[in-house]
Protein backbone atom coordinates (compact mmCIF):
# COMPACT_ATOMS: atom_id res chain seq x y z
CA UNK A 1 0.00 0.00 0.00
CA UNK A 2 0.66 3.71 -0.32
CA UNK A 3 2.86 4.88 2.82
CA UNK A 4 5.16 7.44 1.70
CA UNK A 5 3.50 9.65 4.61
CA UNK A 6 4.27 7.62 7.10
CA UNK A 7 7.53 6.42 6.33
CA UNK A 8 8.55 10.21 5.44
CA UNK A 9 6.97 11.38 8.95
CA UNK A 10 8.90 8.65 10.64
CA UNK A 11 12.09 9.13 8.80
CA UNK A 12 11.50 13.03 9.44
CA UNK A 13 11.60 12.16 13.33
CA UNK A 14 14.43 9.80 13.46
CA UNK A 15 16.53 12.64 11.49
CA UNK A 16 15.60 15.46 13.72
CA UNK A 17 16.51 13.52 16.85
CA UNK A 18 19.64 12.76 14.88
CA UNK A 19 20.81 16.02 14.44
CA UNK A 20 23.19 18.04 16.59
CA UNK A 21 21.87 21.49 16.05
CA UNK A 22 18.76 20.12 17.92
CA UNK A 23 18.50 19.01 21.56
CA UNK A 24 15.14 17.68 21.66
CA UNK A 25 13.17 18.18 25.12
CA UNK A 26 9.24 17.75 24.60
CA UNK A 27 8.48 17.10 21.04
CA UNK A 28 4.69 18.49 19.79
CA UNK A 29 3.31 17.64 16.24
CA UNK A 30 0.57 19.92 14.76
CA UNK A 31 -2.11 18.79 12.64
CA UNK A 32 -3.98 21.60 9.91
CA UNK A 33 -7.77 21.58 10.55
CA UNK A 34 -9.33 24.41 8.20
CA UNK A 35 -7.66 28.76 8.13
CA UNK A 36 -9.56 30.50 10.58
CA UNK A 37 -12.63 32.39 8.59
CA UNK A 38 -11.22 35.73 9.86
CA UNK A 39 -8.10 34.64 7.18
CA UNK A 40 -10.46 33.80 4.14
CA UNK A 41 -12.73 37.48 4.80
CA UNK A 42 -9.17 39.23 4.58
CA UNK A 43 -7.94 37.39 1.98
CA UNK A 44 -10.19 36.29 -0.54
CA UNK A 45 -9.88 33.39 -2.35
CA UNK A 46 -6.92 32.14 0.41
CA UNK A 47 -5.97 28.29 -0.53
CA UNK A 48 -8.92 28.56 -3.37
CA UNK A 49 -8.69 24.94 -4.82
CA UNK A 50 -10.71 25.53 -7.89
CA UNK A 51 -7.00 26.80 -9.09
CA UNK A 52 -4.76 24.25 -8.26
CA UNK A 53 -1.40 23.55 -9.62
CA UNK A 54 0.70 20.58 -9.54
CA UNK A 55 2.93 21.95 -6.65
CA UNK A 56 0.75 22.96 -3.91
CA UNK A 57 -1.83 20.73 -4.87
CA UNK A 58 0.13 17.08 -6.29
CA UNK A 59 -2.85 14.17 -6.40
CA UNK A 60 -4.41 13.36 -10.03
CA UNK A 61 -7.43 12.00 -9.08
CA UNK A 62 -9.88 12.17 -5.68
CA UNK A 63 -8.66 8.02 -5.08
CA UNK A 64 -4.89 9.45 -4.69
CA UNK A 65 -6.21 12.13 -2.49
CA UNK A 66 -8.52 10.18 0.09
CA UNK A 67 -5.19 7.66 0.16
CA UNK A 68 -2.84 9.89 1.05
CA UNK A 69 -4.68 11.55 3.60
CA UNK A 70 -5.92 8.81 5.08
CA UNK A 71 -2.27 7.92 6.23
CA UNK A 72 -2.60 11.15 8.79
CA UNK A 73 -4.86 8.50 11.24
CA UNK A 74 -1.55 6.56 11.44
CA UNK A 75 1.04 8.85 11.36
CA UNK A 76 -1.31 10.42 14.09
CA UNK A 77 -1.05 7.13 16.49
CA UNK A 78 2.27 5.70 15.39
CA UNK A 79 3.49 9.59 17.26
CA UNK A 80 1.40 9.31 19.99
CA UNK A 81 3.01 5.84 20.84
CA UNK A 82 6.49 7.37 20.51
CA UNK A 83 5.46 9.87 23.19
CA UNK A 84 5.07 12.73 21.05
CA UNK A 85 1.91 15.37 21.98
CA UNK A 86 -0.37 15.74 18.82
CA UNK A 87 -2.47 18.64 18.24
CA UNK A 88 -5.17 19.61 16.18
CA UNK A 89 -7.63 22.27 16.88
CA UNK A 90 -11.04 23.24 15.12
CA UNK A 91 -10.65 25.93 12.53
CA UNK A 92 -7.14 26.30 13.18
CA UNK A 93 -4.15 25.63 10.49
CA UNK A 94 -0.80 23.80 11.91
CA UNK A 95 0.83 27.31 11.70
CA UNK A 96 -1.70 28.79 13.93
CA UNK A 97 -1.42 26.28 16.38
CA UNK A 98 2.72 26.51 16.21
CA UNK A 99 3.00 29.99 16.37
CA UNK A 100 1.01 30.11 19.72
CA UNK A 101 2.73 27.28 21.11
CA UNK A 102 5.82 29.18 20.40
CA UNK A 103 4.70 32.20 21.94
CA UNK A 104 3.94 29.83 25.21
CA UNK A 105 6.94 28.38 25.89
CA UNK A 106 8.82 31.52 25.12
CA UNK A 107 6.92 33.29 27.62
CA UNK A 108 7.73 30.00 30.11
CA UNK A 109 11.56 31.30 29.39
CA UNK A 110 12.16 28.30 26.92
CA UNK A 111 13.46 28.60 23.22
CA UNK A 112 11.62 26.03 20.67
CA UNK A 113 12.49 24.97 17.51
CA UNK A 114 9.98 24.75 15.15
CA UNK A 115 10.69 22.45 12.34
CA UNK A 116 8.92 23.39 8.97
CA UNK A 117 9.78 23.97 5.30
CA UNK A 118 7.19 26.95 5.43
CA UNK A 119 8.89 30.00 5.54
CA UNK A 120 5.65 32.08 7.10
CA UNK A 121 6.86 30.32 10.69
CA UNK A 122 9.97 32.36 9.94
CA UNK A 123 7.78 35.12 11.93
CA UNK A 124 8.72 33.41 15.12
CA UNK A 125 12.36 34.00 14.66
CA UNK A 126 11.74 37.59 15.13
CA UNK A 127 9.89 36.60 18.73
CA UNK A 128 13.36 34.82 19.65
CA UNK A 129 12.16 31.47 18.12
CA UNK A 130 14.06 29.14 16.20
CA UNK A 131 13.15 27.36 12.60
CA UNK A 132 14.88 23.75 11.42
CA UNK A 133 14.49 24.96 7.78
CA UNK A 134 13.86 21.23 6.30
CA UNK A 135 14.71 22.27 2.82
CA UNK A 136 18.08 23.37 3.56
CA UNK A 137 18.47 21.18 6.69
CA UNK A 138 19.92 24.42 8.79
CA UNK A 139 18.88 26.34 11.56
CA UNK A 140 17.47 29.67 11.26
CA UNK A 141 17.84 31.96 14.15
CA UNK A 142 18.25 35.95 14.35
CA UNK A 143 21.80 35.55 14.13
CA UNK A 144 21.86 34.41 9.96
CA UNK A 145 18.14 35.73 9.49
CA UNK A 146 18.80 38.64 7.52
CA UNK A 147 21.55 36.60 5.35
CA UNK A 148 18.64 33.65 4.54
CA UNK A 149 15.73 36.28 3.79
CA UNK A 150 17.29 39.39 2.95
CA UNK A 151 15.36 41.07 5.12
CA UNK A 152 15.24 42.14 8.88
CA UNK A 153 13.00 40.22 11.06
CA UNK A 154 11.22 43.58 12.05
CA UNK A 155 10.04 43.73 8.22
CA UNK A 156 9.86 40.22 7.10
CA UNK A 157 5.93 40.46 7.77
CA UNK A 158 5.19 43.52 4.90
CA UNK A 159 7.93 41.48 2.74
CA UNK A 160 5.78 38.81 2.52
CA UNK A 161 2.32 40.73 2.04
CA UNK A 162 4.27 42.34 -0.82
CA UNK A 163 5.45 39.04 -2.17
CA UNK A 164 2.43 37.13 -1.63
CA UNK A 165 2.42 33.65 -1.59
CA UNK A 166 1.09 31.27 -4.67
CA UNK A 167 0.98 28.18 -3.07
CA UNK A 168 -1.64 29.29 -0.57
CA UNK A 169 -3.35 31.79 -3.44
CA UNK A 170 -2.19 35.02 -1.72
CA UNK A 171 -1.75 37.77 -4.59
CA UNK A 172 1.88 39.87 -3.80
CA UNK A 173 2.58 43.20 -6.06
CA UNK A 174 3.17 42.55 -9.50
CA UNK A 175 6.80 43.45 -9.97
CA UNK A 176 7.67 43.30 -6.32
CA UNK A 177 10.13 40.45 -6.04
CA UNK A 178 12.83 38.14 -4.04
CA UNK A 179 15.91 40.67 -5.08
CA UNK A 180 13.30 43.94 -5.72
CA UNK A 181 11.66 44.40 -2.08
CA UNK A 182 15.09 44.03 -0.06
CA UNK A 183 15.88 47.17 -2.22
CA UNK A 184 13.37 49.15 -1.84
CA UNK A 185 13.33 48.77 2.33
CA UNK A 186 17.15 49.89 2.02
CA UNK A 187 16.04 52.81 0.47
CA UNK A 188 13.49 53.56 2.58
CA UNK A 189 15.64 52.16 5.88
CA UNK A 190 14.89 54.18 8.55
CA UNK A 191 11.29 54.88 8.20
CA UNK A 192 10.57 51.31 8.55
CA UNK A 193 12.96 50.63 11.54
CA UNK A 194 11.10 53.25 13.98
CA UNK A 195 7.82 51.49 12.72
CA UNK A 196 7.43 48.36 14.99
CA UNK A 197 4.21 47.21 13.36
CA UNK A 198 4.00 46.17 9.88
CA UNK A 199 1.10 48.38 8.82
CA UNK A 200 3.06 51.51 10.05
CA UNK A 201 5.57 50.21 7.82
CA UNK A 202 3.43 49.91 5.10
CA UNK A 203 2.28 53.44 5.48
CA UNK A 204 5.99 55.08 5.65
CA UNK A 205 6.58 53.20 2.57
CA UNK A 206 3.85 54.09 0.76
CA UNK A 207 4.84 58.11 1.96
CA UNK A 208 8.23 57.20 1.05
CA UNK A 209 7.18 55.64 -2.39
CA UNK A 210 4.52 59.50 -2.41
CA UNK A 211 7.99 61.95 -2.37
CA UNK A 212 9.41 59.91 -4.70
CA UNK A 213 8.74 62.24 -8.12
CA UNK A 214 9.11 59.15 -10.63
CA UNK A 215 7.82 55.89 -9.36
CA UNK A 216 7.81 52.31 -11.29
CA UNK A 217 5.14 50.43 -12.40
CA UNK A 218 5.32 48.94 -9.03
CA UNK A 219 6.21 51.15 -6.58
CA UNK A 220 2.95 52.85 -7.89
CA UNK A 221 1.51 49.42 -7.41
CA UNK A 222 1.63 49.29 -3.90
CA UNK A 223 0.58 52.77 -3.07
CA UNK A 224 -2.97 51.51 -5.10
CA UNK A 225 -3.18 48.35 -3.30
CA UNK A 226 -2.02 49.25 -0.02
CA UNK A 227 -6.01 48.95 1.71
CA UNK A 228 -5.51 45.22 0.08
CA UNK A 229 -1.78 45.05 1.70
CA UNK A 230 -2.98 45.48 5.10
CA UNK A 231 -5.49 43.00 4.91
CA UNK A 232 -3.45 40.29 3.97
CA UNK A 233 -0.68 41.39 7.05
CA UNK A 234 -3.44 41.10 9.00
CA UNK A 235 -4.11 37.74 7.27
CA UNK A 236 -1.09 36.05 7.10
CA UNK A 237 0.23 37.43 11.31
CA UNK A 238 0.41 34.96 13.18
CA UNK A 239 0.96 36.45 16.40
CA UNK A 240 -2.82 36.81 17.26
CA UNK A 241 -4.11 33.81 14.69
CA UNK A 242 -5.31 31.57 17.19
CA UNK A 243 -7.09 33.60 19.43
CA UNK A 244 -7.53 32.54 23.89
CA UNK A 245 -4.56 30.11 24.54
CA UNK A 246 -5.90 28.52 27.28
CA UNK A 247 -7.52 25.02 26.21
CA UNK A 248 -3.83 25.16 24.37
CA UNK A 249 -2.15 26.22 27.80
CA UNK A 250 -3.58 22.83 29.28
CA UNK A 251 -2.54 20.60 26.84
CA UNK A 252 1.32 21.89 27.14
CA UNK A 253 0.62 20.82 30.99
CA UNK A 254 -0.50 17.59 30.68
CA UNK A 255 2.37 14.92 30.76
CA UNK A 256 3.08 14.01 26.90
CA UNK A 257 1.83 10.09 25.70
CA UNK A 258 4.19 7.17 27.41
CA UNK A 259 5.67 5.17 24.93
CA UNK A 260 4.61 2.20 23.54
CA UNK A 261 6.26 0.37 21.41
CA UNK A 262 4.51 -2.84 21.35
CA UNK A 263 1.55 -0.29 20.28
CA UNK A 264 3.82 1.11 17.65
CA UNK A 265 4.11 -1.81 15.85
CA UNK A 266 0.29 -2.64 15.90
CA UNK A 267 -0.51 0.55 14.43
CA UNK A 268 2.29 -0.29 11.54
CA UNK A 269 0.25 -3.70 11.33
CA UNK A 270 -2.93 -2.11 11.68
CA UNK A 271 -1.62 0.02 8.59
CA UNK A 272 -1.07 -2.78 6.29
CA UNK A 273 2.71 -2.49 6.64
CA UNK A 274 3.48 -5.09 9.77
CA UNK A 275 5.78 -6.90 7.01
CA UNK A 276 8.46 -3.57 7.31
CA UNK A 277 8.46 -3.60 10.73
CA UNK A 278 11.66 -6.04 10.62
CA UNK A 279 13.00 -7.42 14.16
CA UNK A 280 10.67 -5.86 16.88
CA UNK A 281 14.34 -5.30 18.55
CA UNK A 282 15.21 -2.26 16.04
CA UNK A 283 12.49 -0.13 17.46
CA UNK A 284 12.28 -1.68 20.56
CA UNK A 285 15.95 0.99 20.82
């Protein structure tokens, strides 16, 4: 049967715990429920799947797609059995639920590392989180932030409203780029540094981009959209995104799943893939 899911979550887990850039305490695994509706009235059409591409969106047909999800039950109770603490809350994407669990521990006087390839968790660096970016298999921290995105962490948040994001349908300036936005915030520098919140920023660039007597295509761009600009910052910040903490609070209390590993290897069986479990010993370790 298909299993690339869990064999990649797996794999995923026993890498991590394998590296030496990460000391692993308590390990927490988010599941994606459905974007709060406060993101899809700001952002309209947010992760529209009418428009899907073969990136974002990878099955052919609905048989690939009910297989492949229906690996996340496993996955699910082959971490649970490994002791790790999964999470999934109503209306509530994985980055949601990360972001405030971040926020948590860092106000607990503990540093997590979140482990993603999406860069919008690179919001967290700025709160004195860490990222294990699992593209490039390196840490991201404030230290080498600004040589990774090219941007400050005080800005990163209008630097991605201005890019926008395809693969979750979020519409950035035309003409506002990787290489072109890093230039225009050195230009305008110091306006945006005294501006701690991103739609301050937005409006000392768009007086910046007002002075300016010739403006590109652009530049003139983002003065036109900038109503639409702040609603997708407000869209895409994930500093607020999953509202009261407390039923999340409670869960980071409770003492994580024991491991089983007897269990472990039912739920392998129970998958259909008992005959790659090998020697019981190997995991038993």
């Amino acid at each position: 049967p298909f299993n690339g899911g869990i064999h990649g979550t797996l794999n995923l887990l026993s890498g991590l715990l394998g590296e030496r850039a990460i000391e692993a305490g308590r390990i927490v695994a988010c599941f994606d429920h459905a974007p709060p509706p406060r993101r899809y009235r700001l952002i309209p059409g947010y992760k529209d799947k009418s428009k899907t591409d073969e990136v974002s969106y990878p099955f052919k047909t609905e048989d690939q797609k009910a297989e492949a999800f229906s690996q996340l039950d496993y996955v699910r109770a082959a971490l649970q059995t490994l002791g790790v603490t999964c999470l999934c809350y109503k209306k509530r994407e994985a980055d949601d639920v990360l972001a405030a669990l971040a926020q948590i521990y860092l106000d607990r006087g503990e540093r997590p590392v979140i482990v993603t390839s999406d860069r919008d968790m690179w919001q967290t660096i700025g709160w004195g989180a860490r990222v294990w970016d699992l593209t490039n298999k390196e840490m991201i921290d404030a230290e080498n932030f600004f040589d990774r995105a090219n941007v400050s962490t005080d800005t990163f948040l209008l630097y991605k409203a201005l890019l926008g994001d395809p693969s979750d349908k979020i519409k950035g300036v035309r003409g506002m780029g990787k290489k072109t936005i890093p230039k225009l915030f050195e230009s305008v520098h110091w306006d945006l540094r005294v501006c701690k919140e991103p739609r301050d920023q937005l409006a000392a660039l768009c007086r910046f981009l007002g002075t300016r007597p010739t403006r590109t295509k652009a530049e003139a761009a983002v003065i036109r959209d900038r109503r639409r600009i702040e609603r997708v910052i407000q869209g895409i910040d994930l500093r607020t995104s999953f509202g009261p903490t407390d039923a999340l609070i409670s869960r980071v209390d409770e003492d994580p799943p024991e491991v089983d590993w007897r269990a472990f290897c039912r739920v392998f069986k129970g998958a259909g893939l008992g005959a790659l479990l090998g020697a019981h010993g190997r995991y038993t370790k």
